[in-house]
C-alpha atoms as a PDB file:
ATOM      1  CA  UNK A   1      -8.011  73.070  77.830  1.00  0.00           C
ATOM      2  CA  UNK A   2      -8.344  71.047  74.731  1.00  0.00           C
ATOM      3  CA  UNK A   3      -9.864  72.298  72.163  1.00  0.00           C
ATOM      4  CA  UNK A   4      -7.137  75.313  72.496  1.00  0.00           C
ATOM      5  CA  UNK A   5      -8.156  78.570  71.382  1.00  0.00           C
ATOM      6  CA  UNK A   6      -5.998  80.421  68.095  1.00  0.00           C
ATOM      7  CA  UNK A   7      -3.482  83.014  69.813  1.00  0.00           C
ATOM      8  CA  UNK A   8      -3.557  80.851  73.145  1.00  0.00           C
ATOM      9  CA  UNK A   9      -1.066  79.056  75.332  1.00  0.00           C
ATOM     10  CA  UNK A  10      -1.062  75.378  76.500  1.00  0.00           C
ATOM     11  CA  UNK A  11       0.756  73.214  78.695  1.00  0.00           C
ATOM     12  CA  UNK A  12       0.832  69.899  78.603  1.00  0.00           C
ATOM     13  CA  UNK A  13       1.856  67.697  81.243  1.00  0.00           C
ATOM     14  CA  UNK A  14       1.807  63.825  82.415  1.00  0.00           C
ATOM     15  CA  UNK A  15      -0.646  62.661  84.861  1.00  0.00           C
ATOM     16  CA  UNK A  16       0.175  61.031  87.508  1.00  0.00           C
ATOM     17  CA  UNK A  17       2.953  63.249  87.496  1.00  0.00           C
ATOM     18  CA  UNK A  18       7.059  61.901  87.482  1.00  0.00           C
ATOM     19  CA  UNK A  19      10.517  63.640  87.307  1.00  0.00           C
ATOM     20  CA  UNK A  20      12.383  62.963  84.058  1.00  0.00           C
ATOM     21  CA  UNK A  21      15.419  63.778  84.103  1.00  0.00           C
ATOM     22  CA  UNK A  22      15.491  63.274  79.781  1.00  0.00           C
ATOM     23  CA  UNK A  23      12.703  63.090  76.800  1.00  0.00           C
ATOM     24  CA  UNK A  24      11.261  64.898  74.199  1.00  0.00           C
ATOM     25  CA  UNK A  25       8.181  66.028  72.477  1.00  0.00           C
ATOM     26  CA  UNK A  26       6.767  65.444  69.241  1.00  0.00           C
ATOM     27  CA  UNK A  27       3.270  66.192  67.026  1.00  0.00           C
ATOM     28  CA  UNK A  28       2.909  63.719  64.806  1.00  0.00           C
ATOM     29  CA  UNK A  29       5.764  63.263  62.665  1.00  0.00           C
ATOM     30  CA  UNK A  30       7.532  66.579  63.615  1.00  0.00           C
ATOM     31  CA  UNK A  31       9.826  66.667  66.920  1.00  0.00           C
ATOM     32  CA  UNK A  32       9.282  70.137  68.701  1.00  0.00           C
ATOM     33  CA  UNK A  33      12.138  69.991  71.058  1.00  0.00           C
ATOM     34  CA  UNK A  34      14.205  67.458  73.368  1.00  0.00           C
ATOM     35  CA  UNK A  35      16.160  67.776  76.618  1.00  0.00           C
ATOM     36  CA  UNK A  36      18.580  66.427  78.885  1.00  0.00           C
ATOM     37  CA  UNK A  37      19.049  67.611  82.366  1.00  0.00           C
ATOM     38  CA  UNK A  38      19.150  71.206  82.851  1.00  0.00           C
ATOM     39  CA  UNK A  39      19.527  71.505  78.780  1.00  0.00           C
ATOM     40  CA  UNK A  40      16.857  71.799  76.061  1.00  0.00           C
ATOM     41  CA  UNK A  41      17.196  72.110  72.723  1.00  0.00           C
ATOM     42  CA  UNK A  42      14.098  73.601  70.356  1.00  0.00           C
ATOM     43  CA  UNK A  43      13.649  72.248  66.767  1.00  0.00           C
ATOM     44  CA  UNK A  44      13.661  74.684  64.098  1.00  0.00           C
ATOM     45  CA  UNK A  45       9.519  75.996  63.840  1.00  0.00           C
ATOM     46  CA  UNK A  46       9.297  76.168  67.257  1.00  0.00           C
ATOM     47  CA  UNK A  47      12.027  78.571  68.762  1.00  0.00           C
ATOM     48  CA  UNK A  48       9.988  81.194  70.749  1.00  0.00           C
ATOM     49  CA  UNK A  49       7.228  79.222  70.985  1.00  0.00           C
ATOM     50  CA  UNK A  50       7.753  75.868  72.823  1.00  0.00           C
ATOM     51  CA  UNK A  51       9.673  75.261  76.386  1.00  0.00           C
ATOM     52  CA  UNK A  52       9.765  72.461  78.317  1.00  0.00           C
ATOM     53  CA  UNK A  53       9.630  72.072  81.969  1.00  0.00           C
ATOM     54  CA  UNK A  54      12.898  69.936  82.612  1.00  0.00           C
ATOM     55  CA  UNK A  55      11.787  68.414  85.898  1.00  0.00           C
ATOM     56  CA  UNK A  56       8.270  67.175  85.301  1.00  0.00           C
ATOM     57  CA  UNK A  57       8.571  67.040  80.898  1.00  0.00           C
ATOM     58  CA  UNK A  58       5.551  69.650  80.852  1.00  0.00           C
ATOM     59  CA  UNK A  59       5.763  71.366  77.233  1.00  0.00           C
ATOM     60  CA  UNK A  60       4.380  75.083  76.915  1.00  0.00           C
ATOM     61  CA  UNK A  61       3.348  75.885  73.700  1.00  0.00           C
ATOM     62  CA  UNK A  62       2.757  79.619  72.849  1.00  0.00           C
ATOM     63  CA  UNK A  63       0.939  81.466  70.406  1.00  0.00           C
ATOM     64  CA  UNK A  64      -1.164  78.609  68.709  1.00  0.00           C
ATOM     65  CA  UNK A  65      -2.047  78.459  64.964  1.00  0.00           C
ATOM     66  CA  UNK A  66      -4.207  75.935  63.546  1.00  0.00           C
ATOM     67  CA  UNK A  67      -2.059  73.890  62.165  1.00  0.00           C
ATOM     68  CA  UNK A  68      -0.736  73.241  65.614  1.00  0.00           C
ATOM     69  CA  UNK A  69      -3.392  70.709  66.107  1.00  0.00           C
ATOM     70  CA  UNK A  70      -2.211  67.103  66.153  1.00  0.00           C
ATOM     71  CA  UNK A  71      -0.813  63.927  68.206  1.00  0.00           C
ATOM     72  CA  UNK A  72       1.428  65.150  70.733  1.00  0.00           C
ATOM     73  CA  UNK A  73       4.018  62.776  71.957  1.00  0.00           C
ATOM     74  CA  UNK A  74       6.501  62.390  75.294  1.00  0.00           C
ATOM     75  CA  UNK A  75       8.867  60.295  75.609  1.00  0.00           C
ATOM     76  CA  UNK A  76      11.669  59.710  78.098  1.00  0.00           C
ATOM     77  CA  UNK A  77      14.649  56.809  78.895  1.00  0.00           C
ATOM     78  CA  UNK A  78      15.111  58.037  82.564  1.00  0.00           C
ATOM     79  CA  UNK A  79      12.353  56.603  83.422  1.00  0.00           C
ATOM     80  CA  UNK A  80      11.039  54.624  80.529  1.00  0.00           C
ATOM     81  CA  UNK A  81       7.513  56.066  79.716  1.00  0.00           C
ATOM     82  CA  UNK A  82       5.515  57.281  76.905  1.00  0.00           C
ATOM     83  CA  UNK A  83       2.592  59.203  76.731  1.00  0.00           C
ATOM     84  CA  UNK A  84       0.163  61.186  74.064  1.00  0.00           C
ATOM     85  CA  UNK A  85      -2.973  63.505  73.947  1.00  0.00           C
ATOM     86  CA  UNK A  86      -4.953  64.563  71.097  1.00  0.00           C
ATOM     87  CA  UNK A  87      -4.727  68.698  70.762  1.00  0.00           C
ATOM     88  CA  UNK A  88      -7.490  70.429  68.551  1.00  0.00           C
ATOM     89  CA  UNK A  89      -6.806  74.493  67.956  1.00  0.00           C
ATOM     90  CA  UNK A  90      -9.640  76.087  66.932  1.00  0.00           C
ATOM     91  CA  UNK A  91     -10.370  79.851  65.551  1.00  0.00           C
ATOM     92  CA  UNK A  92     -13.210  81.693  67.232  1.00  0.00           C
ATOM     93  CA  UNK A  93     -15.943  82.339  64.453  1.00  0.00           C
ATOM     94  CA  UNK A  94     -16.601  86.423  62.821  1.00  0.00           C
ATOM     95  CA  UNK A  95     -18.321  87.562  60.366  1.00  0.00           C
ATOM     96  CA  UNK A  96     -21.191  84.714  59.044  1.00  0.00           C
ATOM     97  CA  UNK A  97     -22.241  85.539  55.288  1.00  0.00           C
ATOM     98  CA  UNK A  98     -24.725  84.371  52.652  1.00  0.00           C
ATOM     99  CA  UNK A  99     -24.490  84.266  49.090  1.00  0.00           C
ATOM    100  CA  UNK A 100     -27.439  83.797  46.717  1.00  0.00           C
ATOM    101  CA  UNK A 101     -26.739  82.303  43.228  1.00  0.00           C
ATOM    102  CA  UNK A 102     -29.798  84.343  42.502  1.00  0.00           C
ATOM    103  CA  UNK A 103     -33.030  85.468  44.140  1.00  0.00           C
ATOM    104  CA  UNK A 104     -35.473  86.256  41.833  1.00  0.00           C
ATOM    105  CA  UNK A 105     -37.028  82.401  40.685  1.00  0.00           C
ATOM    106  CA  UNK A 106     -39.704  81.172  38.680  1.00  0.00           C
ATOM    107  CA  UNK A 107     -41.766  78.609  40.516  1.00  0.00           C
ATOM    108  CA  UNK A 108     -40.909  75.052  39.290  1.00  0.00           C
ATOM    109  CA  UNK A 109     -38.851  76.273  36.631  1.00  0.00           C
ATOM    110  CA  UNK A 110     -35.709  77.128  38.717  1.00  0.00           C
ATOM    111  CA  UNK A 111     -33.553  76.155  41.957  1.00  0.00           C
ATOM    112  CA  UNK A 112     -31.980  78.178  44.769  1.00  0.00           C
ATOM    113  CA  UNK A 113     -28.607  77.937  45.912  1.00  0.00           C
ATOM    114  CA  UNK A 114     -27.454  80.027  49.260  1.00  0.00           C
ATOM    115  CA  UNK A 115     -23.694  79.196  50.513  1.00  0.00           C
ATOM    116  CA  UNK A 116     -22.575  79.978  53.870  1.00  0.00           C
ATOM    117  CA  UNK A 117     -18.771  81.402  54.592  1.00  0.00           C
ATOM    118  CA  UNK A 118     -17.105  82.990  57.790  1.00  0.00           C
ATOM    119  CA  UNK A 119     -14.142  85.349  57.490  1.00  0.00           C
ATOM    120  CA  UNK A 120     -12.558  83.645  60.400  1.00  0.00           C
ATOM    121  CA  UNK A 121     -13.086  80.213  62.363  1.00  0.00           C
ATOM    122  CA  UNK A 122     -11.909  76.515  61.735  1.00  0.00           C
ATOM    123  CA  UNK A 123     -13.450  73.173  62.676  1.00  0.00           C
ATOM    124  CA  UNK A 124     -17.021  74.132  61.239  1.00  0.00           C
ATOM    125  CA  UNK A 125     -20.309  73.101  61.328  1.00  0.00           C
ATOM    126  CA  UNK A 126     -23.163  74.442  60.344  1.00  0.00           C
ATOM    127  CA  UNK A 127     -27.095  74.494  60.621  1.00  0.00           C
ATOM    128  CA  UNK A 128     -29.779  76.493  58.386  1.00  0.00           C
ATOM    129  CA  UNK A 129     -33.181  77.914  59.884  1.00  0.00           C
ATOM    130  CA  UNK A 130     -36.346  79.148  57.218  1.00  0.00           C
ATOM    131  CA  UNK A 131     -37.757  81.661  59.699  1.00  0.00           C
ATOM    132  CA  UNK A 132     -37.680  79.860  63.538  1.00  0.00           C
ATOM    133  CA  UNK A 133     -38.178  76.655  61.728  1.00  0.00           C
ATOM    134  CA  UNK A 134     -34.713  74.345  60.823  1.00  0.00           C
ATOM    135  CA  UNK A 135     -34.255  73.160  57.640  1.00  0.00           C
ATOM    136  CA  UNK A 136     -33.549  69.395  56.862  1.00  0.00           C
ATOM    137  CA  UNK A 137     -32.808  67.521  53.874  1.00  0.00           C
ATOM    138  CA  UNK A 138     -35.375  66.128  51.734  1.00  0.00           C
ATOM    139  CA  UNK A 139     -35.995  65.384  48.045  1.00  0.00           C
ATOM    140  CA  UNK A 140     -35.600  68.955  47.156  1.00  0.00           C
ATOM    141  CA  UNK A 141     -33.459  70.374  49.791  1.00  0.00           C
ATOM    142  CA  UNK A 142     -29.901  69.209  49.492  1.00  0.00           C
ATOM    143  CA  UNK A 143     -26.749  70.264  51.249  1.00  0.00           C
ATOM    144  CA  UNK A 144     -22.921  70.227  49.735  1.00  0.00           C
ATOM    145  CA  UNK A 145     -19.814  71.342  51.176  1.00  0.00           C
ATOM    146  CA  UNK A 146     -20.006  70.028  54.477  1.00  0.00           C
ATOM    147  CA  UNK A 147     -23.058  71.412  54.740  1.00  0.00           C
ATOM    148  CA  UNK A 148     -22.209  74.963  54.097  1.00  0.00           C
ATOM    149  CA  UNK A 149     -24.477  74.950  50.599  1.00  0.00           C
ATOM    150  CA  UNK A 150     -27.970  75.053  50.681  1.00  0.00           C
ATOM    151  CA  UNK A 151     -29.675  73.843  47.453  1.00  0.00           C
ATOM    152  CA  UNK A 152     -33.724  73.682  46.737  1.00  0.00           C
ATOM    153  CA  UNK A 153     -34.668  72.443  43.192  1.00  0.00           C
ATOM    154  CA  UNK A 154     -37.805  73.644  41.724  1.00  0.00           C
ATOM    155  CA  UNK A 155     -38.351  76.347  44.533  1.00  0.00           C
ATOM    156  CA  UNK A 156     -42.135  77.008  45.223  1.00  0.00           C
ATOM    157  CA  UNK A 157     -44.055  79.845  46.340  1.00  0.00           C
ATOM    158  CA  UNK A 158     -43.436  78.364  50.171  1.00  0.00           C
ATOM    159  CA  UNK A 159     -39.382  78.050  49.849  1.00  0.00           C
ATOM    160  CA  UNK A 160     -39.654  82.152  49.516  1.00  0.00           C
ATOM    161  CA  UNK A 161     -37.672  82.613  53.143  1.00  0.00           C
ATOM    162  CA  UNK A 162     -36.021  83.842  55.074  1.00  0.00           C
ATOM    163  CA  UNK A 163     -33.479  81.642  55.510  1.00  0.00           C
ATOM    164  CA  UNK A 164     -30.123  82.190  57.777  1.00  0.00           C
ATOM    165  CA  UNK A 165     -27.009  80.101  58.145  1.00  0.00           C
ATOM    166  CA  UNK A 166     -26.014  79.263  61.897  1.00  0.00           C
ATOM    167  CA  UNK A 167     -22.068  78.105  62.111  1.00  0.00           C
ATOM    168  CA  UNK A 168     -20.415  76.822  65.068  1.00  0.00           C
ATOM    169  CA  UNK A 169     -17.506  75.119  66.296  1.00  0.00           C
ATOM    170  CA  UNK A 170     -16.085  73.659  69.768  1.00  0.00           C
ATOM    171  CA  UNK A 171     -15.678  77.471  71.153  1.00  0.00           C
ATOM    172  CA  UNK A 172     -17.993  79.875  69.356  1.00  0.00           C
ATOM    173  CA  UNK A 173     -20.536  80.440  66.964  1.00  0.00           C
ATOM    174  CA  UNK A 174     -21.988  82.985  64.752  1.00  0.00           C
ATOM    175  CA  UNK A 175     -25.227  83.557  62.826  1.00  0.00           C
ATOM    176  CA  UNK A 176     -25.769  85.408  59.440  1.00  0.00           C
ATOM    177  CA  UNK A 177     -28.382  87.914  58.482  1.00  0.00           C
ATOM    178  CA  UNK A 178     -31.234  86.761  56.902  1.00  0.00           C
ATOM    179  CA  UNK A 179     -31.873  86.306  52.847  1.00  0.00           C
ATOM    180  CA  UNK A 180     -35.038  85.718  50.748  1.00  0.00           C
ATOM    181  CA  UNK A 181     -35.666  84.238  47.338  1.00  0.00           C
ATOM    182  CA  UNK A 182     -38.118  85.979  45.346  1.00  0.00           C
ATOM    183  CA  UNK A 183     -40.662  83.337  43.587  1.00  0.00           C
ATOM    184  CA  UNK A 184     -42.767  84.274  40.905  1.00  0.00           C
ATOM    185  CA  UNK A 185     -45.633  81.969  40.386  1.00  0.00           C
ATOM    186  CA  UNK A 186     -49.270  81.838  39.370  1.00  0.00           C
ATOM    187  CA  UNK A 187     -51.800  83.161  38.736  1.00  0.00           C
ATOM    188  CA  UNK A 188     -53.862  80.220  40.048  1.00  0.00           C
ATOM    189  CA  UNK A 189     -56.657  79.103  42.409  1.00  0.00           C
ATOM    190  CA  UNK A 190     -58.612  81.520  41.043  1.00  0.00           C
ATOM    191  CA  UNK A 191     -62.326  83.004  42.971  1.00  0.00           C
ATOM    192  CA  UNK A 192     -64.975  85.057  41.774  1.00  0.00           C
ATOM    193  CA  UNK A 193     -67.664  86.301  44.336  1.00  0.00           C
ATOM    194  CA  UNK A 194     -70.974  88.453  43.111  1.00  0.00           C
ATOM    195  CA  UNK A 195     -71.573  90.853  46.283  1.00  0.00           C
ATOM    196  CA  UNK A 196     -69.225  88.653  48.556  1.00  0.00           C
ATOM    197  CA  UNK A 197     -71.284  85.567  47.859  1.00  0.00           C
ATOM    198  CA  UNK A 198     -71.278  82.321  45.733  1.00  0.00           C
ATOM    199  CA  UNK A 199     -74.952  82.967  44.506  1.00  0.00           C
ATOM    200  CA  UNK A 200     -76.048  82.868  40.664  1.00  0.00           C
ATOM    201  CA  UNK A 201     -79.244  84.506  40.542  1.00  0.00           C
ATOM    202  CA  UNK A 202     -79.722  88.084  41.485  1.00  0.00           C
ATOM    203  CA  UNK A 203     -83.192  90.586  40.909  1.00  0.00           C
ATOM    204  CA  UNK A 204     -82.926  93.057  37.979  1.00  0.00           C
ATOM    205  CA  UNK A 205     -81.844  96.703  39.408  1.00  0.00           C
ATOM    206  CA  UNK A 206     -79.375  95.434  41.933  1.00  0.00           C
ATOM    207  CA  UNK A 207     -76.284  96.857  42.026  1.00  0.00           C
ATOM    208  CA  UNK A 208     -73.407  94.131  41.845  1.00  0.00           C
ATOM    209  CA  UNK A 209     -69.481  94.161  42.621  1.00  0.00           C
ATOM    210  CA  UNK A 210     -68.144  91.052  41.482  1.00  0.00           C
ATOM    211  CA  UNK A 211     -64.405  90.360  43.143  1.00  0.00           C
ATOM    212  CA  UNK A 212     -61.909  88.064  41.493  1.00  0.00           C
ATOM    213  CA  UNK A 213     -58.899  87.114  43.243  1.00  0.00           C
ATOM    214  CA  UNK A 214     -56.158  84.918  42.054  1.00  0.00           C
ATOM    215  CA  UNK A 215     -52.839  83.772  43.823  1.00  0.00           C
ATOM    216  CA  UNK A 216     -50.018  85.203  41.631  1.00  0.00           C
ATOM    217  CA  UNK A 217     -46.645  86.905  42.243  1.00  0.00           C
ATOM    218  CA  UNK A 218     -46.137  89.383  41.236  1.00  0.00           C
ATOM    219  CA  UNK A 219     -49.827  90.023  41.001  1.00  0.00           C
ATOM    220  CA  UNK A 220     -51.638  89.013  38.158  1.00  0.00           C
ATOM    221  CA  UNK A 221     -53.203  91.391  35.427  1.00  0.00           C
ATOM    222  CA  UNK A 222     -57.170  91.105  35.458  1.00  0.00           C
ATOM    223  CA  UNK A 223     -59.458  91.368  32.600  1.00  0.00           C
ATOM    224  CA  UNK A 224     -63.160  90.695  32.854  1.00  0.00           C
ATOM    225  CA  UNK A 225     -65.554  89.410  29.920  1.00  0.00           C
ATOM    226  CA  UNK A 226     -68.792  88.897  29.141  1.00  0.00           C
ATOM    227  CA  UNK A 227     -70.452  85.874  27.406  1.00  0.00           C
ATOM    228  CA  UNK A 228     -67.061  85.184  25.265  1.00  0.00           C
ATOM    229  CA  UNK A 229     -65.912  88.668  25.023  1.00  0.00           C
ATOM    230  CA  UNK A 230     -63.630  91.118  27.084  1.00  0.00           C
ATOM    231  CA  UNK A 231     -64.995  94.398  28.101  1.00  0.00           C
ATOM    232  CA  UNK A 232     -63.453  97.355  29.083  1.00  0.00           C
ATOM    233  CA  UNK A 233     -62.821  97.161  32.608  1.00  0.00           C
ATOM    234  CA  UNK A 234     -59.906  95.647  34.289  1.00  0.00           C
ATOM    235  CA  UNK A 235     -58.445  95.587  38.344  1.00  0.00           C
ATOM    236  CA  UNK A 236     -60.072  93.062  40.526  1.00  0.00           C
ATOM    237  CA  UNK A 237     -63.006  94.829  41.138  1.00  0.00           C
ATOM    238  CA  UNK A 238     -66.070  94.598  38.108  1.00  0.00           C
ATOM    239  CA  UNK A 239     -69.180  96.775  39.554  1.00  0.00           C
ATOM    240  CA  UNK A 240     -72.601  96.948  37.826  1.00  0.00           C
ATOM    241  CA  UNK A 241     -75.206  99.422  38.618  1.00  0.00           C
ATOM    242  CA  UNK A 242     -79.199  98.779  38.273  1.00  0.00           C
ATOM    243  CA  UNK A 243     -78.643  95.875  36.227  1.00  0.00           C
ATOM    244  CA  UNK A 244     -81.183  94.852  33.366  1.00  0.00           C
ATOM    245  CA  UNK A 245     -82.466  91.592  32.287  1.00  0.00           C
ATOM    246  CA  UNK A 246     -79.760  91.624  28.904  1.00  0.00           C
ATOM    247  CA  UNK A 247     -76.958  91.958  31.555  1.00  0.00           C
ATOM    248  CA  UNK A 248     -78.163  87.903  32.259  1.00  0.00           C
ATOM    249  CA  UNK A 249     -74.834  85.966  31.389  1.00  0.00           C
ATOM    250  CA  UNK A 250     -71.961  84.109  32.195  1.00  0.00           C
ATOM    251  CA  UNK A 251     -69.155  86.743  32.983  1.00  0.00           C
ATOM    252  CA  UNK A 252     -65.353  85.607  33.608  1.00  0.00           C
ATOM    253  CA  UNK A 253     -62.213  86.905  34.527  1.00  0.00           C
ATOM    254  CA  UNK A 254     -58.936  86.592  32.855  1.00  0.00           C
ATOM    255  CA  UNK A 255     -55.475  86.614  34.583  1.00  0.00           C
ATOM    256  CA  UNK A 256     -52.452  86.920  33.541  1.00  0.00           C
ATOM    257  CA  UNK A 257     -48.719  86.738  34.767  1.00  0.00           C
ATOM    258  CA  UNK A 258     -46.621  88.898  32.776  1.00  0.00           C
ATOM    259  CA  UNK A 259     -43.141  87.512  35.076  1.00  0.00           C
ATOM    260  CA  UNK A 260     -44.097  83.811  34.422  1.00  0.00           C
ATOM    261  CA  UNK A 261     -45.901  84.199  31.451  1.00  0.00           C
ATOM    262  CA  UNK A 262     -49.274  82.054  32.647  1.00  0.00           C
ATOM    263  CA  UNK A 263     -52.875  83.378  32.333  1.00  0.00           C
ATOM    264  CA  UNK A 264     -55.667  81.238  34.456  1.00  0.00           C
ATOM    265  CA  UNK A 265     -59.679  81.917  33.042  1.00  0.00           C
ATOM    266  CA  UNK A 266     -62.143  81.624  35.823  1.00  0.00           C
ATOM    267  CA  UNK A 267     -64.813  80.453  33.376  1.00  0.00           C
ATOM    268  CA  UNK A 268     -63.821  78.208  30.491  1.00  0.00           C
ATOM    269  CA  UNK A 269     -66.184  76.027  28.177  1.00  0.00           C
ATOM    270  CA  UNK A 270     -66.867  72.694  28.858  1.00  0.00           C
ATOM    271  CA  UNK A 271     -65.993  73.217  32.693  1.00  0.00           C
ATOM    272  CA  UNK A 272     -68.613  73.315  36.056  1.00  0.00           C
ATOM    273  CA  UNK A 273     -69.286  76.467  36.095  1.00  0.00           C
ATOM    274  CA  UNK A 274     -71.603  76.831  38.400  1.00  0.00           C
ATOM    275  CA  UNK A 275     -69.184  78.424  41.737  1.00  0.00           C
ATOM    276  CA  UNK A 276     -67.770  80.772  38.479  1.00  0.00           C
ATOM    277  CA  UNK A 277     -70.615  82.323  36.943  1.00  0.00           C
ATOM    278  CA  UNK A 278     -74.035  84.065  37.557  1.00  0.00           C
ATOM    279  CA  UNK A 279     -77.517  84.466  35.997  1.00  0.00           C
ATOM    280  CA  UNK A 280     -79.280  87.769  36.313  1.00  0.00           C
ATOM    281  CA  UNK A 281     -82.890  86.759  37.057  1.00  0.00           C
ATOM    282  CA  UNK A 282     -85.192  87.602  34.624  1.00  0.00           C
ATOM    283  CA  UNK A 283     -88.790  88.944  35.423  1.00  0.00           C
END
């Protein structure tokens, strides 16, 4: 069983197996016992936890920590022989967490930074998902810390979320609840539709609801004019009622986002206006 599981106990023993009458272990640089005969002697850090088997040199090790991992070593005069295996301990994975540097971002102005911990487990990896898609590094999605870190520079409106941390190891793996950056952007890309259509020229008496619609987080505060000048109506709905000849102009709509301080005009001079404005048709 190798990787070994925290709290475990293994044995290792020589294949093909021999009788030794004589030997002794070692992990790396640290001797864990020795014997001769029917006699074995433990090194200090190991009493209670390591026996050997003094007919076929098997060691049992009990109760393993991490820092049990290593190169184990046998080796024996009676016969000559040495042998080693590679042991990896690993700690099961609980408790997968996120922490946000901060989640409320302005669009292009600011960059996100979620890092990923555990409570318990060793020997980590980890992988990040944005909803069911996984997230890969690009120019302005970087990981740090062994990829624990997730960093986006200049977040926009589509780096919003949610985004969870998968971590794993050799023996288990956990996932962590979900988190979500708040991006504040716009107002932009901006519409304005006379009766649900893109017409300009409409009979006098009609009745007319013009809709303007911008994208904007948190939404964007509307306020309508009329040939140059703001009138008293705001909200995304403007309705006019039997219109009149005089009522023949160019009318716009003026946003404004109070969170990232930007305000987008529909209608501006010196533009092509002609998807933004409408003519009443005089008769």
């Amino acid at each position: 069983m190798n990787p070994a599981v925290v709290g475990s106990t293994v044995t290792l023993s020589l294949t093909p197996s021999v009788s030794l009458t004589s030997g002794n272990w070692a992990v790396d640089e640290t001797f864990i016992l020795t014997w001769l005969g029917e006699q074995q002697a433990v090194f200090p850090g190991y009493s209670g936890r390591a026996s050997v088997n003094v007919t076929s040199g098997a060691l049992m090790l009990r109760a393993l920590t991490v820092s049990d991992s290593g190169l184990y070593q046998v080796q024996s005069g009676h016969p000559l022989l040495k042998a080693s295996v590679f042991l990896t301990v690993v700690e099961p994975i609980s408790n997968v967490t996120l922490r946000v540097n901060r989640s409320d971002l302005i669009e292009h102005q600011a960059s996100g930074l979620i890092s990923c911990s555990v409570s318990i487990g060793s020997s980590l990896s980890f992988r990040w998902m944005n909803g069911s898609s996984e997230v890969t590094a690009a120019d302005r999605v970087q990981f740090t810390d062994g990829n624990s870190s997730l960093n986006i520079v200049r977040v926009s409106r589509y780096d919003s979320g949610p985004f969870r941390c998968e971590a794993f190891n050799p023996i288990s793996n956990g996932t962590s609840d979900s988190v979500n950056f708040t991006v504040s952007y716009g107002p932009d890309n901006m519409r304005l539709t006379v009766n649900g259509l893109n017409a300009t020229v409409f009979s006098a008496g009609s009745n007319l609801s013009m809709l303007c619609l911008a994208e904007s987080n948190p939404p964007a505060q509307l306020q309508w004019g009329f040939r140059g000048n703001l009138v008293n109506a705001t909200g995304t709905m403007l309705e006019l009622f039997h219109v009149i000849p005089d009522q023949s102009g160019p009318y716009s709509c003026l946003a404004f986002n109070s969170r990232t301080n930007i305000s987008d005009l529909i209608i501006s001079p010196g533009l092509d206006l002609s998807k933004q404005q409408f003519w009443l048709e005089k008769k």
